[in-house]
Protein backbone atom coordinates (compact mmCIF):
# COMPACT_ATOMS: atom_id res chain seq x y z
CA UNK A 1 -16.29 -3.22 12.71
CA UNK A 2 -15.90 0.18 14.73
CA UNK A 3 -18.08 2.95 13.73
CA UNK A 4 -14.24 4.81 13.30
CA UNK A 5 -13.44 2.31 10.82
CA UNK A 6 -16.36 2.54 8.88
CA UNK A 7 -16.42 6.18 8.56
CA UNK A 8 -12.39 5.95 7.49
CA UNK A 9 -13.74 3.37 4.74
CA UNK A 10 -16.40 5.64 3.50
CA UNK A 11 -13.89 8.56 2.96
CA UNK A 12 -12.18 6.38 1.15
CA UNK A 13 -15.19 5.05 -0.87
CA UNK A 14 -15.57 8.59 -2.11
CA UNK A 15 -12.05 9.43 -2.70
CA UNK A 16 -11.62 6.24 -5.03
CA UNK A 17 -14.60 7.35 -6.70
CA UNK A 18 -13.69 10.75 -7.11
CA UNK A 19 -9.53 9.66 -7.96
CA UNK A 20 -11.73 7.03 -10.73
CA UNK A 21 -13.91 10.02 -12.42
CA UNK A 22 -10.98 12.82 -13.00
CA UNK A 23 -8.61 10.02 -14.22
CA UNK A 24 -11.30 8.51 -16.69
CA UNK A 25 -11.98 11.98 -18.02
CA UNK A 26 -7.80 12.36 -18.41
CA UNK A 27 -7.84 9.44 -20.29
CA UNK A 28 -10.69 10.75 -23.10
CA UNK A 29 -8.87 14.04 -23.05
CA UNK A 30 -5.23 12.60 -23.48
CA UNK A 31 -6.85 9.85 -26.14
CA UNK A 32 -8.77 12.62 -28.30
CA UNK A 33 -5.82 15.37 -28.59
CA UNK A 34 -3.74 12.74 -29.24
CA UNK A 35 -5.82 11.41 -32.34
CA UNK A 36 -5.84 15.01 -33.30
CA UNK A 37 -2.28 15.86 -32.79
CA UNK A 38 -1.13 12.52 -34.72
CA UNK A 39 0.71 12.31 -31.25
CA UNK A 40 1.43 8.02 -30.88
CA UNK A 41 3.46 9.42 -27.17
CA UNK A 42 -0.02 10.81 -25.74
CA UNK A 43 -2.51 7.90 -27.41
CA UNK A 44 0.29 5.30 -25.46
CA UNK A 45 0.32 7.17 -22.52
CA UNK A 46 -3.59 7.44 -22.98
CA UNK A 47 -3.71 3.53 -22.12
CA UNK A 48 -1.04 3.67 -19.20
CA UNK A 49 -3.04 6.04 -17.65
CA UNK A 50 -6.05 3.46 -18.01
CA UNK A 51 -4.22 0.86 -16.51
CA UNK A 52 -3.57 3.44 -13.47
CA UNK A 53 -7.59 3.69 -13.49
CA UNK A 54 -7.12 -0.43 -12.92
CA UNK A 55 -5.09 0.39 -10.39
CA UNK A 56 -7.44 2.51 -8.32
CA UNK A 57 -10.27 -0.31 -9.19
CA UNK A 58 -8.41 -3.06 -7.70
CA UNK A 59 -7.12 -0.87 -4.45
CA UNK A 60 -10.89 0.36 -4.42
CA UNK A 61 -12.28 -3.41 -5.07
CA UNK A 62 -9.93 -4.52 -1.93
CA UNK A 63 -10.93 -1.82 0.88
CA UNK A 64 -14.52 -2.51 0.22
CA UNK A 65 -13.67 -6.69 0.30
CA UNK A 66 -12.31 -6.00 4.00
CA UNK A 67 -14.97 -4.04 5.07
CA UNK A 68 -17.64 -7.34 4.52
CA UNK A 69 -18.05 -9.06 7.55
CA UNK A 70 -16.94 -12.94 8.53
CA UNK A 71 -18.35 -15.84 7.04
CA UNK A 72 -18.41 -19.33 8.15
CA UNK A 73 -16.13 -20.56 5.33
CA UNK A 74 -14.11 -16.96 5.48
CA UNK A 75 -13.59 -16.36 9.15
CA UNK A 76 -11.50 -13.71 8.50
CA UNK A 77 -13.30 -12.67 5.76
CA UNK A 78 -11.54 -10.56 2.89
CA UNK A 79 -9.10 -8.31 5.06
CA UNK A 80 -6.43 -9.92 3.49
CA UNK A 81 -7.45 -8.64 -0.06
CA UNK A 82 -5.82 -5.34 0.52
CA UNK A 83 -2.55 -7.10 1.45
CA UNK A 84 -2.69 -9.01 -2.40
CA UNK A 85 -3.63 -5.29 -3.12
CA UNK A 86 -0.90 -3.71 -2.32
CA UNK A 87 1.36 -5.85 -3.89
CA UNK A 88 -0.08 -5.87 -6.99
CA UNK A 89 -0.29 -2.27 -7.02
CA UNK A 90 3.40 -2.71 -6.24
CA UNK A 91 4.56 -5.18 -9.32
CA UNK A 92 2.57 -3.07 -11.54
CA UNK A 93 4.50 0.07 -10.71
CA UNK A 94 7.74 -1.62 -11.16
CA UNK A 95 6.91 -2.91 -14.39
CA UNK A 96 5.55 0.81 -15.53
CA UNK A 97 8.51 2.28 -14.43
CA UNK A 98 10.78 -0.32 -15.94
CA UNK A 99 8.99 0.29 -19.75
CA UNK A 100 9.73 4.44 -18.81
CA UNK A 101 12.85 3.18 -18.26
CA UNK A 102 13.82 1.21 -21.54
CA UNK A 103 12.12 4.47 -23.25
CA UNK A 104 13.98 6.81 -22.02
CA UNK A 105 17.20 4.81 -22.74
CA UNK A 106 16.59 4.82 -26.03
CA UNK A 107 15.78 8.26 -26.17
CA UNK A 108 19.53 8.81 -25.29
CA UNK A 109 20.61 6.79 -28.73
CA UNK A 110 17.46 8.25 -30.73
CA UNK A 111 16.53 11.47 -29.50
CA UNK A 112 13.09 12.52 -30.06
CA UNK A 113 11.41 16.01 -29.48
CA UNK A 114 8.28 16.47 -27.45
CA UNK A 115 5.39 16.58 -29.69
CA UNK A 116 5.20 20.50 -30.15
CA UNK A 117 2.58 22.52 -27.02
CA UNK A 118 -0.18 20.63 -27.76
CA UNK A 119 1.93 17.65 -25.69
CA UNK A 120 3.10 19.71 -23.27
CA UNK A 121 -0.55 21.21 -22.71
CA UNK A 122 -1.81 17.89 -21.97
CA UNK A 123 0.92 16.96 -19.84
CA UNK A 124 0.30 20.36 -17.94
CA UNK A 125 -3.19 18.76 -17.09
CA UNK A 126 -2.07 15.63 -16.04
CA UNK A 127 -0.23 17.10 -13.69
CA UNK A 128 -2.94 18.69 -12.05
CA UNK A 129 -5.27 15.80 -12.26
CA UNK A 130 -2.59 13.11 -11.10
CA UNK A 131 -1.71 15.45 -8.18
CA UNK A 132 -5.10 15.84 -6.82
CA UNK A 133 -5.71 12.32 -7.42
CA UNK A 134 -2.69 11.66 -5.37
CA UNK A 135 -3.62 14.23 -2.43
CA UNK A 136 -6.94 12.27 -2.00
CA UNK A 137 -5.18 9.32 -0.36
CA UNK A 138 -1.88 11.52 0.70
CA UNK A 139 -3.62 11.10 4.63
CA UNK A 140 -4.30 7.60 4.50
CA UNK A 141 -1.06 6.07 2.74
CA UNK A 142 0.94 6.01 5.67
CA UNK A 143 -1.12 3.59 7.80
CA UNK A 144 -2.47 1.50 4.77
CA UNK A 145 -0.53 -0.12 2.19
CA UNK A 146 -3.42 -0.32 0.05
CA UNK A 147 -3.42 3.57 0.18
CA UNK A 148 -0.24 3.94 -0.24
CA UNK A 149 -0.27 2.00 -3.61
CA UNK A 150 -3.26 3.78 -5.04
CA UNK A 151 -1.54 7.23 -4.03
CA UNK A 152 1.93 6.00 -5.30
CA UNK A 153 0.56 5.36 -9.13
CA UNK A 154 -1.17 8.73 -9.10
CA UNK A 155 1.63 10.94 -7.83
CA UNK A 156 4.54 8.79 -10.18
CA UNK A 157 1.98 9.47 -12.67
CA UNK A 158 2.22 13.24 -11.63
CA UNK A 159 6.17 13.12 -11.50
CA UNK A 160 6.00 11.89 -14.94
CA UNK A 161 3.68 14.53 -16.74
CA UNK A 162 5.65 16.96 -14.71
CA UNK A 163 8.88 15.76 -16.30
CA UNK A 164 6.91 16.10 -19.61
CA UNK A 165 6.18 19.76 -19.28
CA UNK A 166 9.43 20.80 -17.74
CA UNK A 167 11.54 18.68 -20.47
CA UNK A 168 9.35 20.28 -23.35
CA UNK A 169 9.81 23.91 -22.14
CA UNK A 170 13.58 23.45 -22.17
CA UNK A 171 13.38 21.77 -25.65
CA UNK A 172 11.84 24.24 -26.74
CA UNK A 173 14.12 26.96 -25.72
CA UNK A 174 17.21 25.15 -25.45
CA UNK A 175 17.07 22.20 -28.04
CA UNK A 176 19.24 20.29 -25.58
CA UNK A 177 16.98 16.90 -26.72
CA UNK A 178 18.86 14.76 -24.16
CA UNK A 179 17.07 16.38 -21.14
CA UNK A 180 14.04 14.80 -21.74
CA UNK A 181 15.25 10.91 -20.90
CA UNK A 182 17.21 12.18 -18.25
CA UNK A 183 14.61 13.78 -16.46
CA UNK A 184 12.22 10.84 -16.91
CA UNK A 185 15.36 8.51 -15.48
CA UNK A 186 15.57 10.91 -12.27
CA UNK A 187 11.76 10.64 -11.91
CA UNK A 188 12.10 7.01 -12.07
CA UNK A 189 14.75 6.78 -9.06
CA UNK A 190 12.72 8.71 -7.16
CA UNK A 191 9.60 6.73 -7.14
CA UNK A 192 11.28 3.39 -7.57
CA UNK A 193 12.67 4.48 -4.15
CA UNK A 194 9.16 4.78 -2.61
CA UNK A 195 7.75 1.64 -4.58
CA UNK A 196 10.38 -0.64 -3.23
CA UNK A 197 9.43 -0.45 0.38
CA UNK A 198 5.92 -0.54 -0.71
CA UNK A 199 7.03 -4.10 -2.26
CA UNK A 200 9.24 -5.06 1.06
CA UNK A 201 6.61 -4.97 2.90
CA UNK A 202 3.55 -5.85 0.79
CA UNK A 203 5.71 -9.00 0.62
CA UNK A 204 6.24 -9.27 4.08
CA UNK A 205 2.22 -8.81 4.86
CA UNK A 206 1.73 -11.75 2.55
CA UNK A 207 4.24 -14.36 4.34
CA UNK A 208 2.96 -13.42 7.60
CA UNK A 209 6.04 -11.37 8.79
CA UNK A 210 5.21 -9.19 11.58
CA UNK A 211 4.13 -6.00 10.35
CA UNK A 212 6.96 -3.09 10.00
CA UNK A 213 6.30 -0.81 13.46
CA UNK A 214 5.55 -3.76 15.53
CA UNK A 215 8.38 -4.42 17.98
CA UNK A 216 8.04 -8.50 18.63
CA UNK A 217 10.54 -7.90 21.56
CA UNK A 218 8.58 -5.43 23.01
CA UNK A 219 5.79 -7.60 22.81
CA UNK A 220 7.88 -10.37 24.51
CA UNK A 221 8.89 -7.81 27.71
CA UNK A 222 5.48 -7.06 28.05
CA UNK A 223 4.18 -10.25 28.58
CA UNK A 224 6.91 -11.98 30.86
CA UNK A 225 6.72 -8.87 32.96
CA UNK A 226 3.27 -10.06 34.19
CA UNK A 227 3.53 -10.88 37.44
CA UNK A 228 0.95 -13.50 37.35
CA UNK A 229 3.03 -15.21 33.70
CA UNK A 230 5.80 -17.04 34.62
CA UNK A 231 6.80 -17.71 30.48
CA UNK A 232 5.03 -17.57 27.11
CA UNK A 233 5.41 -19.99 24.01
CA UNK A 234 3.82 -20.38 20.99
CA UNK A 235 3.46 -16.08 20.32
CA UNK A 236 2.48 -14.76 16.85
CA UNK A 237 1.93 -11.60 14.99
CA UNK A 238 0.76 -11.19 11.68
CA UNK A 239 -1.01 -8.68 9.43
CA UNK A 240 -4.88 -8.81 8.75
CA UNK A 241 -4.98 -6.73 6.41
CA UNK A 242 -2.89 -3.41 5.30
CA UNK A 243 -4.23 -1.92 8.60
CA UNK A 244 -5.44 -4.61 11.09
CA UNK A 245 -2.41 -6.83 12.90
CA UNK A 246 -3.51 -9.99 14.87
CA UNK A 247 -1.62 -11.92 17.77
CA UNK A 248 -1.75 -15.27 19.31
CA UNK A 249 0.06 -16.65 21.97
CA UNK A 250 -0.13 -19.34 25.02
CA UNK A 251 0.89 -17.93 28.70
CA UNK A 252 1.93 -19.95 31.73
CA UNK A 253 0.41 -18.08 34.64
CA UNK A 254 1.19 -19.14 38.49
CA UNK A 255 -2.03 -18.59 39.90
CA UNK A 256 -5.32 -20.39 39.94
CA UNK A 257 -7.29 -16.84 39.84
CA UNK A 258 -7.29 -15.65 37.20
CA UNK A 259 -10.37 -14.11 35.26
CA UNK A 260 -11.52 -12.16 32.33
CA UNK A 261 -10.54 -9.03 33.49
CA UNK A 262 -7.16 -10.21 33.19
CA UNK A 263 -7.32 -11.20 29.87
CA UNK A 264 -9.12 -8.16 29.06
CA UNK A 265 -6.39 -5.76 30.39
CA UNK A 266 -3.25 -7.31 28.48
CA UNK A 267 -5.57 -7.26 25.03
CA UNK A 268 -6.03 -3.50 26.25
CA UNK A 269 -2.77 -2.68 26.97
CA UNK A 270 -1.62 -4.48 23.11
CA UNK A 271 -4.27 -2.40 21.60
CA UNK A 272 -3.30 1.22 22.81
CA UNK A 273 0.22 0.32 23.13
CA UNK A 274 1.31 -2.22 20.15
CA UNK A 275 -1.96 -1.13 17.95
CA UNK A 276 -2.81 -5.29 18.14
CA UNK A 277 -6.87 -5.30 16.69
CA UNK A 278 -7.61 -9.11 17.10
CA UNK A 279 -6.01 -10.56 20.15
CA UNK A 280 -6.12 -14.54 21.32
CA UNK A 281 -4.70 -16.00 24.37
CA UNK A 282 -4.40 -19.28 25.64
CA UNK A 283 -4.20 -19.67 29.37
CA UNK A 284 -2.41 -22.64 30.61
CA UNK A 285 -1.23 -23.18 34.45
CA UNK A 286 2.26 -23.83 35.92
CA UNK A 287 0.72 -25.98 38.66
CA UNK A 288 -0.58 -28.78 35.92
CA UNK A 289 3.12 -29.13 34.52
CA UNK A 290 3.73 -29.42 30.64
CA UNK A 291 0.77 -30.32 28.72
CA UNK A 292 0.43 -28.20 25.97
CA UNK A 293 1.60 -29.89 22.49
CA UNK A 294 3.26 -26.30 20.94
CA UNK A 295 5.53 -26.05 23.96
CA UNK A 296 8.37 -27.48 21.58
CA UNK A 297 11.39 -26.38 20.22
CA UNK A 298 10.20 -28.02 16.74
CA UNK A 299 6.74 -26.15 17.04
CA UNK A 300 6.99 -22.95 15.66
């Protein structure tokens, strides 16, 4: 592992452990002013806000699994443990935002008024603490899926104590009860929107696709424009991990000389220009015919 990498990692290390601490506290403030307000809205959303502390565990749990080196029985080792991550992360949002849902619908048939300032207080906090949570991993989450979950539970957690506060204030001076679920339902559009292509393509990451960003044509042009590969079979591109994308592929070159500076210049060139990390090529030559058992239209 690059010295880069591991310095990315332990930023991360401290923001999960910082995001962990603030949200923990949260949770034993929301909890005891709930008990003391007689509030069964803030002692609920006392444990959903634990299971977003889960959340952070798991996305925590899987950045340091990567970071463990290769074992003879793991060859990749974990990298693949923020992938299952990420989509975790992923189901567990939709399902959160799918019981705010049913709640808020029901608010529409039974409406409810927030539970006096002391709710609205608390919410006001959440807010902050969700936010800054969020703006820990607000860097990182567009490169790493993993991030992106962990920062997408903290800042829907946000949207929804914001929605809180601004629904109680106009309750309070308007009585209009019916704003409340409808501000929680446009909350809920607006991160379902970001947590469905944090789904796509945890999904994707998990069946092998090639990774979103990663143009397989490109790739293709690249290689046949070689002057030394006459054609290519056998080429694949696959995800790691949430930030690490492999390729292997089998080349048919027309010349007897070539060396490992060859080889070394295309994995180059894939690195800087296709952001390819792990890199395996198989050389076979044009002079020895057809011998290579994947050069099949029924091989893959």
């Amino acid at each position: 592992m690059s010295e880069h990498h591991s310095h990315e990692i332990n930023n991360y290390n401290r923001s999960f452990a910082i995001g962990v601490a603030l949200n923990i506290i949260f949770v034993v403030i929301e909890l005891g002013y709930g008990i003391v307000a007689d509030s069964l809205a803030l002692i609920a959303d006392a444990g959903h806000n634990f299971s977003d502390v889960i959340s952070l565990l798991l996305a925590w749990g899987a950045s340091h699994l990567a970071s463990r080196p290769a074992t003879e029985h793991r060859t990749y080792g974990f990298r693949r443990a923020t992938i299952l991550a990420s989509l975790v992360s992923a189901v567990s949002l939709l399902v959160a935002l799918g019981g705010i849902t049913w709640e808020a619908a029901g608010r529409f048939f039974e409406s409810q008024t927030v539970n006096g300032n002391i709710v609205i207080i608390v919410a006001g906090i959440g807010v902050v603490i969700n936010t800054a949570t969020a703006l820990l991993f607000i860097s990182g989450q567009k490169h790493d899926l993993n991030i992106r979950g962990a920062y997408l539970h903290m800042a829907a957690d946000a949207g929804v104590s914001l929605g809180v506060v601004i629904a109680g204030i106009i309750i309070l001076m308007t009585g209009w009860l019916w704003i409340d679920p409808a501000i929680s339902l446009a909350i809920v559009a607006v991160i379902l929107f970001g947590t469905w292509g944090l789904l796509k393509e945890s999904l994707r990451l998990s069946i092998d696709a090639v990774p979103s960003g990663t143009d397989i044509s490109a790739i293709k042009n690249y290689f046949t424009n070689i002057s030394e590969v006459s054609s290519i079979h056998d080429l694949h591109v696959w995800a790691l991990s949430t930030t690490e994308t492999a390729l292997t592929v089998h080349i048919i070159v027309s010349t007897e000389s070539i060396n490992n500076d060859f080889l070394l210049e295309i994995q180059n060139h894939l690195h800087d220009c296709f952001s390819i990390e792990h890199t395996t090529i198989q050389v076979e030559n044009e002079a020895h015919g057809e011998t290579c058992a994947l050069n099949r239209p029924v091989c893959v």
